[in-house]
C-alpha atoms as a PDB file:
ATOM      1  CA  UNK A   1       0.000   0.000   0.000  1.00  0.00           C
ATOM      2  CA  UNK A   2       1.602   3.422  -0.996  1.00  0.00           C
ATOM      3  CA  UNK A   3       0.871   5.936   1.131  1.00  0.00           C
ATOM      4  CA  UNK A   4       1.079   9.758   1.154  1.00  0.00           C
ATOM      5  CA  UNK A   5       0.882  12.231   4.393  1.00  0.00           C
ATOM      6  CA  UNK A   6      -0.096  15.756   3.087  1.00  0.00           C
ATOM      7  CA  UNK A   7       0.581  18.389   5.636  1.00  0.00           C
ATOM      8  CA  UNK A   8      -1.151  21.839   4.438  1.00  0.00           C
ATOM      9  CA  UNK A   9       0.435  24.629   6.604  1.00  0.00           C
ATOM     10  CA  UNK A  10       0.054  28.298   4.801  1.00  0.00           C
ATOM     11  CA  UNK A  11       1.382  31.453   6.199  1.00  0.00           C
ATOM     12  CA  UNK A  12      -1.949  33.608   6.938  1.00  0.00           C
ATOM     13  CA  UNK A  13      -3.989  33.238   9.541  1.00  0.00           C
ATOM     14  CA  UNK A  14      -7.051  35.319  10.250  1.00  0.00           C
ATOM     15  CA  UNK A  15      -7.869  33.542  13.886  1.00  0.00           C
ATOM     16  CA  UNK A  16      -4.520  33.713  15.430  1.00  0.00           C
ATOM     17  CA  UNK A  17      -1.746  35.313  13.004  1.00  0.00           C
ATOM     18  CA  UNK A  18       0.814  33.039  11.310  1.00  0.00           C
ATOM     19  CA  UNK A  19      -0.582  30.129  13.446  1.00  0.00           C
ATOM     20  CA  UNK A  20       0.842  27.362  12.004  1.00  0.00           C
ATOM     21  CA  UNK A  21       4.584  29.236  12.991  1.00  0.00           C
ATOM     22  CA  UNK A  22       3.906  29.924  16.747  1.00  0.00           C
ATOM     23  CA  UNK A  23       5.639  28.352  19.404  1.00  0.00           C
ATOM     24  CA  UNK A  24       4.337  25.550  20.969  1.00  0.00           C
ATOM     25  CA  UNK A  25       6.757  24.727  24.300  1.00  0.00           C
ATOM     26  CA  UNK A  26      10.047  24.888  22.595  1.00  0.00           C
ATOM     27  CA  UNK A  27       8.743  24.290  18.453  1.00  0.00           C
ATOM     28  CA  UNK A  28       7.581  25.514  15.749  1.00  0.00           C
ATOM     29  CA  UNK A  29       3.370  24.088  15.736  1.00  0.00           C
ATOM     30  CA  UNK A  30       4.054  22.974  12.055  1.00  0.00           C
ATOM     31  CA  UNK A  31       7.068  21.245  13.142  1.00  0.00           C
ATOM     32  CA  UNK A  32       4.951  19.006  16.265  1.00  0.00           C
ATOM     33  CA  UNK A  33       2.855  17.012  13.500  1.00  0.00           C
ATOM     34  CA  UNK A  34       6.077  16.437  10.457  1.00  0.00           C
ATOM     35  CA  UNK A  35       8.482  14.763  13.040  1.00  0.00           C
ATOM     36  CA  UNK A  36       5.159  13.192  14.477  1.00  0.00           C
ATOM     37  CA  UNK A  37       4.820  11.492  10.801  1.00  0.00           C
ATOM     38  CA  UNK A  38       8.575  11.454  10.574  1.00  0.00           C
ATOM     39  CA  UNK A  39       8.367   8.947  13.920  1.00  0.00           C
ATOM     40  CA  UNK A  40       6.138   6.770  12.281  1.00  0.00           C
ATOM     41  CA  UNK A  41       6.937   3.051  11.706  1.00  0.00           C
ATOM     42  CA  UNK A  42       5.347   2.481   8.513  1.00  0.00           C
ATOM     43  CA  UNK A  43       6.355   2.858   4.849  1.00  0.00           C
ATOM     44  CA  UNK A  44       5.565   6.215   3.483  1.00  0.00           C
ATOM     45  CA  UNK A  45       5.811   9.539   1.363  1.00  0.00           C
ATOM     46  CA  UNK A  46       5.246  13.161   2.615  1.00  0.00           C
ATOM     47  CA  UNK A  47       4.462  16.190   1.039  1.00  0.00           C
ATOM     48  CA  UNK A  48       4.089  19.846   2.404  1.00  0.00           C
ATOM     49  CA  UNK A  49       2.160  22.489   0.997  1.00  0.00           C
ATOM     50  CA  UNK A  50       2.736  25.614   1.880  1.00  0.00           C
ATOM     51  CA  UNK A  51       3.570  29.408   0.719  1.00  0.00           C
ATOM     52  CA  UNK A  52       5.705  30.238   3.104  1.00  0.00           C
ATOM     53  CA  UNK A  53       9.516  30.322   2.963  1.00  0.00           C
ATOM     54  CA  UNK A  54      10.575  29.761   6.388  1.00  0.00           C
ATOM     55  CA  UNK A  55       7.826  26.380   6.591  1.00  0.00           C
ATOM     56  CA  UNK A  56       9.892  25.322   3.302  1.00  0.00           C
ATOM     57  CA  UNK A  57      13.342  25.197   5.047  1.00  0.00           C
ATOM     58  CA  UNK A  58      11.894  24.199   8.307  1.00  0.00           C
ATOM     59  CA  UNK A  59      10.832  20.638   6.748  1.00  0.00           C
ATOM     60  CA  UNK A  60      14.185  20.849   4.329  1.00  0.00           C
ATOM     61  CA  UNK A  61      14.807  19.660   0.704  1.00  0.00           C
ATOM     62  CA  UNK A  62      14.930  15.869   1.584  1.00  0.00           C
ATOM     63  CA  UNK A  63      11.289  15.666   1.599  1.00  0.00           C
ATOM     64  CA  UNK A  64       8.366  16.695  -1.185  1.00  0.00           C
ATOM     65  CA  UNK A  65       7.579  20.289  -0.726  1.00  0.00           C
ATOM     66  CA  UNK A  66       5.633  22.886  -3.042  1.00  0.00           C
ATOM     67  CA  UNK A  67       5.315  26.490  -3.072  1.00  0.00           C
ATOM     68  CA  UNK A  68       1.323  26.637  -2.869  1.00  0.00           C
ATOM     69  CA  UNK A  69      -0.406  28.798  -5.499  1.00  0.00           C
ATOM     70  CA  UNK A  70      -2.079  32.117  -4.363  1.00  0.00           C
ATOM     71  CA  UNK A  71      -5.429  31.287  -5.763  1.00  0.00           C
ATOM     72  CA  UNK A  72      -5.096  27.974  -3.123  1.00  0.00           C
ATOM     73  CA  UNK A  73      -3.711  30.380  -0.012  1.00  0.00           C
ATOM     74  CA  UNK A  74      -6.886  32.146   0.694  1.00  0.00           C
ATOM     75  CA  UNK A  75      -8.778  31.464   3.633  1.00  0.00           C
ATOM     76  CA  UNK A  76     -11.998  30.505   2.021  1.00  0.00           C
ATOM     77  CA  UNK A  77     -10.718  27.938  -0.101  1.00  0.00           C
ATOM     78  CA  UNK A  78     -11.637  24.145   0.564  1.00  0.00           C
ATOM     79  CA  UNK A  79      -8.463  22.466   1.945  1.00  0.00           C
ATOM     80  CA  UNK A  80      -9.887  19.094  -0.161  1.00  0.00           C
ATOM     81  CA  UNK A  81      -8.459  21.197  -3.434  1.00  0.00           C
ATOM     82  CA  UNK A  82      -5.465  21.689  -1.710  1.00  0.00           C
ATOM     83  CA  UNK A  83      -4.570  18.478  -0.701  1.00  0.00           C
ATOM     84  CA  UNK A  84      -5.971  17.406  -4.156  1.00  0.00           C
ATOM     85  CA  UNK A  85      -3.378  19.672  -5.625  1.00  0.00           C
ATOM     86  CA  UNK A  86      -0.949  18.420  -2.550  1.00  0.00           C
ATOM     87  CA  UNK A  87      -1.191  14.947  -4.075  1.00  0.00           C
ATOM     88  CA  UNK A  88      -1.336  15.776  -7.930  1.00  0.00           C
ATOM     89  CA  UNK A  89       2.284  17.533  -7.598  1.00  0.00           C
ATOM     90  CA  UNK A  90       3.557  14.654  -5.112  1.00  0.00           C
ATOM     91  CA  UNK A  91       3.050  11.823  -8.030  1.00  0.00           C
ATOM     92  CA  UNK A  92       4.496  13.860 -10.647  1.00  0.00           C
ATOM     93  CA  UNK A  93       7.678  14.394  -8.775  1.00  0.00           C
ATOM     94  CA  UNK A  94       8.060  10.900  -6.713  1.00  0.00           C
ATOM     95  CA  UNK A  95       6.505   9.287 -10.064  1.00  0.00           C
ATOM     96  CA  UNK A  96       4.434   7.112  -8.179  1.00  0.00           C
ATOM     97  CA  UNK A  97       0.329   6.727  -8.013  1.00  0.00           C
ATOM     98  CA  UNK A  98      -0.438   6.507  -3.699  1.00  0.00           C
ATOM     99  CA  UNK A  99      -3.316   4.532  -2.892  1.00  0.00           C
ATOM    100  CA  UNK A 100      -3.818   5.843   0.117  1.00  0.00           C
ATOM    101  CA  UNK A 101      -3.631   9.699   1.291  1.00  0.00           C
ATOM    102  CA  UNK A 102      -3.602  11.159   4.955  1.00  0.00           C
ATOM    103  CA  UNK A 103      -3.936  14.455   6.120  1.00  0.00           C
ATOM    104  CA  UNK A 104      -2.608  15.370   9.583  1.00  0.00           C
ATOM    105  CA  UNK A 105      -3.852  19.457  10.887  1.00  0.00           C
ATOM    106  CA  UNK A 106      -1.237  20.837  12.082  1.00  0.00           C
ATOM    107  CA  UNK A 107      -3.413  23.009  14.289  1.00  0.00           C
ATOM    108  CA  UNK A 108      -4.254  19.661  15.966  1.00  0.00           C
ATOM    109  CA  UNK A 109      -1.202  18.601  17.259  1.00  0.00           C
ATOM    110  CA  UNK A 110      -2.359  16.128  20.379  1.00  0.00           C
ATOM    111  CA  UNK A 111      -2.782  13.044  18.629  1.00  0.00           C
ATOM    112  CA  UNK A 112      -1.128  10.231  19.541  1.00  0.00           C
ATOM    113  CA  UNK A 113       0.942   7.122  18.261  1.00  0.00           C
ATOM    114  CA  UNK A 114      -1.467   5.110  19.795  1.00  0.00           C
ATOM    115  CA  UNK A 115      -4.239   7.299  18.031  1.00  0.00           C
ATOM    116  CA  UNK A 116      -3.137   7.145  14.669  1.00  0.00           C
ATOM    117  CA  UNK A 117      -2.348   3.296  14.475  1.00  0.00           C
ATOM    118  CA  UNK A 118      -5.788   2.398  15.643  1.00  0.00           C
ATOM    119  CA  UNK A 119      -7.291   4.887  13.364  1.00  0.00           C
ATOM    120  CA  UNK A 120      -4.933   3.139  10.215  1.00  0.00           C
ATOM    121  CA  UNK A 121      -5.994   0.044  11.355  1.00  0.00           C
ATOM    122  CA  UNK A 122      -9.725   0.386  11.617  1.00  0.00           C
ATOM    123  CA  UNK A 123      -9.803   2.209   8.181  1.00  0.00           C
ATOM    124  CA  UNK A 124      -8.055  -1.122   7.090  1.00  0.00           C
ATOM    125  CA  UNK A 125      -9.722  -3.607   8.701  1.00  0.00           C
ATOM    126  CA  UNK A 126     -13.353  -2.124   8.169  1.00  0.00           C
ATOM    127  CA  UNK A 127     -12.308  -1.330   3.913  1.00  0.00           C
ATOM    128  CA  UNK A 128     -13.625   1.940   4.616  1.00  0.00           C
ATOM    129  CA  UNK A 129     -13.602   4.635   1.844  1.00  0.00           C
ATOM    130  CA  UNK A 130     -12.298   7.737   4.279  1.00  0.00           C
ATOM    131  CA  UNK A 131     -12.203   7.732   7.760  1.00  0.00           C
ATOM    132  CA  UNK A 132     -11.779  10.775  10.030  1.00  0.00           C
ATOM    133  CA  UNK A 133     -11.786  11.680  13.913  1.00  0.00           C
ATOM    134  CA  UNK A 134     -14.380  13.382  15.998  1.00  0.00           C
ATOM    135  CA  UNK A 135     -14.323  13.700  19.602  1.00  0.00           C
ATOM    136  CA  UNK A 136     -17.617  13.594  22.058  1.00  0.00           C
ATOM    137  CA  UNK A 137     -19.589  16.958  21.249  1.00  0.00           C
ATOM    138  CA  UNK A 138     -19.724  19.117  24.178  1.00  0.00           C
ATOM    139  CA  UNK A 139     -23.365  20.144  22.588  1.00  0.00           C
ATOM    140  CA  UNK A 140     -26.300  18.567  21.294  1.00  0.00           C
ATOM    141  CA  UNK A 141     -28.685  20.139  18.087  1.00  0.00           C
ATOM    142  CA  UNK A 142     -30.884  17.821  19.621  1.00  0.00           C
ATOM    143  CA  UNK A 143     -31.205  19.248  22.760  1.00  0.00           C
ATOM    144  CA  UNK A 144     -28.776  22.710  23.221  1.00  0.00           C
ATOM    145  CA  UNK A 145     -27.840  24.315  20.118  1.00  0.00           C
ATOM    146  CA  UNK A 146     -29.750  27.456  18.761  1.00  0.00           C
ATOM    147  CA  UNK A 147     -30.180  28.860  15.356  1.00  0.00           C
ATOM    148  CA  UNK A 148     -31.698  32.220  14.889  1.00  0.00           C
ATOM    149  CA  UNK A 149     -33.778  32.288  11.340  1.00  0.00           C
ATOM    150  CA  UNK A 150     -35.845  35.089  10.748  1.00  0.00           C
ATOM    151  CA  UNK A 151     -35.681  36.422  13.566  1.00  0.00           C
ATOM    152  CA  UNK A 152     -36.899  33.140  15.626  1.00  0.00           C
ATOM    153  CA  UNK A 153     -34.660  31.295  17.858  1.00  0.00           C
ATOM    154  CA  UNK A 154     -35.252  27.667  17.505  1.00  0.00           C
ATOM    155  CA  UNK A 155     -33.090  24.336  18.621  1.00  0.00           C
ATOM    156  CA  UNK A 156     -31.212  23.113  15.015  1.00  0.00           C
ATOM    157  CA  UNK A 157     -32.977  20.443  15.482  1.00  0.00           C
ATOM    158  CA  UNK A 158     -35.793  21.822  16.386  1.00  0.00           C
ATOM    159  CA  UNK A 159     -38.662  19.016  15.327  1.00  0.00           C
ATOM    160  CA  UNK A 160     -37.228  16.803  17.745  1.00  0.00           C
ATOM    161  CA  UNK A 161     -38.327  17.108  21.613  1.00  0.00           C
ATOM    162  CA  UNK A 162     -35.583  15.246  23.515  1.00  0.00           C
ATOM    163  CA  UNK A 163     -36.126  16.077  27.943  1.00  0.00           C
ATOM    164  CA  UNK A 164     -32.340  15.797  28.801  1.00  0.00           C
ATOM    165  CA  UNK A 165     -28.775  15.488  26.857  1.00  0.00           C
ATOM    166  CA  UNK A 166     -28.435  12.010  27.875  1.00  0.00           C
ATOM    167  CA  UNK A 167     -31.643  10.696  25.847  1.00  0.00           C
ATOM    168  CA  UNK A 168     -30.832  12.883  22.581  1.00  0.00           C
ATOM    169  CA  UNK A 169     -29.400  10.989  19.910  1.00  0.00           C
ATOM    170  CA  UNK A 170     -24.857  10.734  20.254  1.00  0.00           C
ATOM    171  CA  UNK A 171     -23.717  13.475  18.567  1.00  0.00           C
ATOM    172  CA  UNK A 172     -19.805  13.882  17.624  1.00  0.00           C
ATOM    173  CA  UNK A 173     -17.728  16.575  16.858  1.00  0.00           C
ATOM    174  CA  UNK A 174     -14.830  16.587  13.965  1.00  0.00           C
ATOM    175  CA  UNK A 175     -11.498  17.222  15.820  1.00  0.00           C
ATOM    176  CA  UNK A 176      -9.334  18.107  12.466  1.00  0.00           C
ATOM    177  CA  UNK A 177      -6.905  15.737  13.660  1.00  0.00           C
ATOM    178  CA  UNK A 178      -6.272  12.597  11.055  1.00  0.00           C
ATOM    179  CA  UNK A 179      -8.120  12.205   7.874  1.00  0.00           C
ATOM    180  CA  UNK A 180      -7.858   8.968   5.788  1.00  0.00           C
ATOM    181  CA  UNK A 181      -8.788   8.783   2.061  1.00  0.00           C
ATOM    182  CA  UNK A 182      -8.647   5.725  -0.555  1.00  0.00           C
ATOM    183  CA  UNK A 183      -7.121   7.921  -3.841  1.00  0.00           C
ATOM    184  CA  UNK A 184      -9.937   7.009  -5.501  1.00  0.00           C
ATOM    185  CA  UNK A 185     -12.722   7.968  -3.049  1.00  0.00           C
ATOM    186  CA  UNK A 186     -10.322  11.204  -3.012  1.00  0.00           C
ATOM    187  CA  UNK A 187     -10.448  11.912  -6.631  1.00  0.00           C
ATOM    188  CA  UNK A 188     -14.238  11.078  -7.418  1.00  0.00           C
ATOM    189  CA  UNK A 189     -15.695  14.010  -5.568  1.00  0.00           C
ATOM    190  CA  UNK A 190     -17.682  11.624  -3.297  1.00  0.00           C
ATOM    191  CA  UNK A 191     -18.581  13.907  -0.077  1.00  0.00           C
ATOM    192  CA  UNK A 192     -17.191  13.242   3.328  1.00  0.00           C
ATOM    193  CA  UNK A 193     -19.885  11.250   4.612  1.00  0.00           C
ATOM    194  CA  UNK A 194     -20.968   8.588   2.407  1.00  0.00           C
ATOM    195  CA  UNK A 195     -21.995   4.863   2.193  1.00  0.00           C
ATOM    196  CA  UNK A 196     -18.572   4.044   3.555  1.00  0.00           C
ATOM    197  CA  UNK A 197     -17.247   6.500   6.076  1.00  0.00           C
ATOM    198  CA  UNK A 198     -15.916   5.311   9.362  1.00  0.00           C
ATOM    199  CA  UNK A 199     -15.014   7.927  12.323  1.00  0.00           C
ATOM    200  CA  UNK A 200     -12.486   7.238  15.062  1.00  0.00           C
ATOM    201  CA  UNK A 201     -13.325   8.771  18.375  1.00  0.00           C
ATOM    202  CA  UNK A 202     -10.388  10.400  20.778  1.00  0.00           C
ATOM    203  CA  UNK A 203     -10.742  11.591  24.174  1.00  0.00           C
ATOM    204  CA  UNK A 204     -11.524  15.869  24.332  1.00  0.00           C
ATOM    205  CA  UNK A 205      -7.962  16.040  26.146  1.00  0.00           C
ATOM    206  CA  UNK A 206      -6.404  15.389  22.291  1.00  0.00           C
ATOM    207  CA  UNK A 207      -9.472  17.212  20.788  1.00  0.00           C
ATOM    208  CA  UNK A 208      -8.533  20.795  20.369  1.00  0.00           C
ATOM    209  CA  UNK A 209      -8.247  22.345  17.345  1.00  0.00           C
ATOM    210  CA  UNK A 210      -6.236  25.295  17.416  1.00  0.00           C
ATOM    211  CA  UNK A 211      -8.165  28.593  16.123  1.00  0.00           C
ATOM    212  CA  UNK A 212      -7.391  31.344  18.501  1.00  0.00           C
ATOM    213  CA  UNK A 213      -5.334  32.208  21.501  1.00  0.00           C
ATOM    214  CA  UNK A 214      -7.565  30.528  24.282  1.00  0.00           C
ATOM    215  CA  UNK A 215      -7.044  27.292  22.293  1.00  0.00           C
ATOM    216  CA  UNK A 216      -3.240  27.906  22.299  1.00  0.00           C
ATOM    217  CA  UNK A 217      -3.470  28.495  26.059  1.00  0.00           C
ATOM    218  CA  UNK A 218      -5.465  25.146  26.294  1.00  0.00           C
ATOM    219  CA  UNK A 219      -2.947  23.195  24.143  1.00  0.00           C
ATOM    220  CA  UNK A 220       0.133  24.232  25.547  1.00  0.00           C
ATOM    221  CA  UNK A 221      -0.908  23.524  29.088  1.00  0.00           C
ATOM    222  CA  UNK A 222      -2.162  19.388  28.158  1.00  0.00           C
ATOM    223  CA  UNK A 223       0.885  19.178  25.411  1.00  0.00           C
ATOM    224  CA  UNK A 224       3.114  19.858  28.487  1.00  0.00           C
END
C-alpha cells in the first residue's frame, strides 16, 4: 500500500496570526505534527504544501515540498483542493500513483501514536472509503444548540423534543486531527460522509483544534 501524508500549513492566519509558525513549548506548531509522521513506523511519502519560505526550510529539501499557489492560499478555499493539488504535484515528482492519502492538521497537534495506528488500522480492517476523527460533542442540536432564522430562535434540530442530553441521539464533533482517504474515493468528488465512512473517536484532552489564543493556552498547558 503506498501511502502519502499531506501536511497543508500556509502562512496567513485570520484567527490567530501566522498560526501554524507559533511556538508551541520549545517548536515551531508545524514542526509538532512532520516529526510526528517522521516517527512513524510504517512505509511512506510526505508532502508539504505551503507558501511560506521559512515552513519550506523548516521541513528541508529531503522531503516533497511545493510552493502553494495564491489562488489555493486564501482562507476561504476548501483544503480538499489543496490536498488534491498536494497529491497531484507529489506523483508527478516521486513518479508514483499513492493509494492511500492522509492528512494530519497541524493546528491539531495532540494526537497520539497510539491514536493514529488504531485509526490506520480500523480504516483497514473495516475497507472503509475515508475515515476521520471526531471527539464527544460538548453540545447537542438535539437538545442545546440554537439557530436564529428570521428572527426566531429555535433548537437546530428543532422538530425533535428530547427532555435531557443524555436521551438525545450521540452526537460527535470533527477534531481536524487525522483524515484517511482511498485515492480514488479522493479523486471522485464523493462527499465526506458517504456509504462508507468510518469515524475514530479520541478523548476531548487530544481534541482541540487550534483557532485562537484561548485554544493555544489550552494546548500548551495538556501538550506539556
Amino acid at each position: 500500500m503506498s501511502i502519502l501524508f499531506t501536511i497543508c500549513a500556509r502562512k496567513g492566519s485570520k484567527g490567530l496570526k501566522g498560526k501554524n509558525l507559533i511556538n508551541l513549548n520549545g517548536k515551531y506548531l508545524i514542526m509538532h505534527t512532520y516529526d510526528f509522521v517522521k516517527k512513524l513506523k510504517i512505509k511512506k511519502d510526505i508532502v508539504v504544501s505551503t507558501d511560506s519560505n521559512k515552513i519550506q526550510k523548516l521541513v528541508g529539501k529531503k522531503n516533497c515540498w511545493f510552493i502553494r499557489s495564491k489562488n489555493l492560499s486564501g482562507d476561504k478555499i476548501s483544503k480538499i483542493k489543496v490536498i488534491l493539488d498536494a497529491v497531484k504535484k507529489a506523483e508527478l515528482k516521486n513518479n508514483k500513483i499513492y493509494q492511500t492519502i492522509i492528512d494530519l492538521d497541524v493546528t491539531s497537534p495532540l494526537r497520539t501514536m497510539e491514536d493514529f495506528y488504531n485509526c490506520f488500522s480500523k480504516f483497514k480492517k473495516k475497507n472503509y472509503n475515508n475515515l476521520f476523527t471526531v471527539t464527544n460533542a460538548s453540545k447537542n442540536p438535539y437538545f442545546n444548540m440554537v439557530e436564529i432564522k428570521k428572527d426566531k430562535i429555535n433548537l437546530v434540530k428543532k422538530n425533535q423534543n428530547y427532555s435531557s442530553r443524555q436521551n438525545a441521539p450521540q452526537v460527535f464533533s470533527m477534531n481536524a486531527s487525522i483524515y484517511i482517504w482511498k485515492r480514488k474515493t479522493l479523486f471522485s468528488n464523493k462527499p465526506l460522509f458517504n456509504h462508507k465512512t468510518g469515524i475514530y473517536i479520541m478523548p476531548k484532552s487530544r481534541s482541540f483544534d487550534i483557532d485562537d489564543v484561548v485554544d493555544l493556552k489550552i494546548v500548551k498547558c495538556l501538550s506539556k
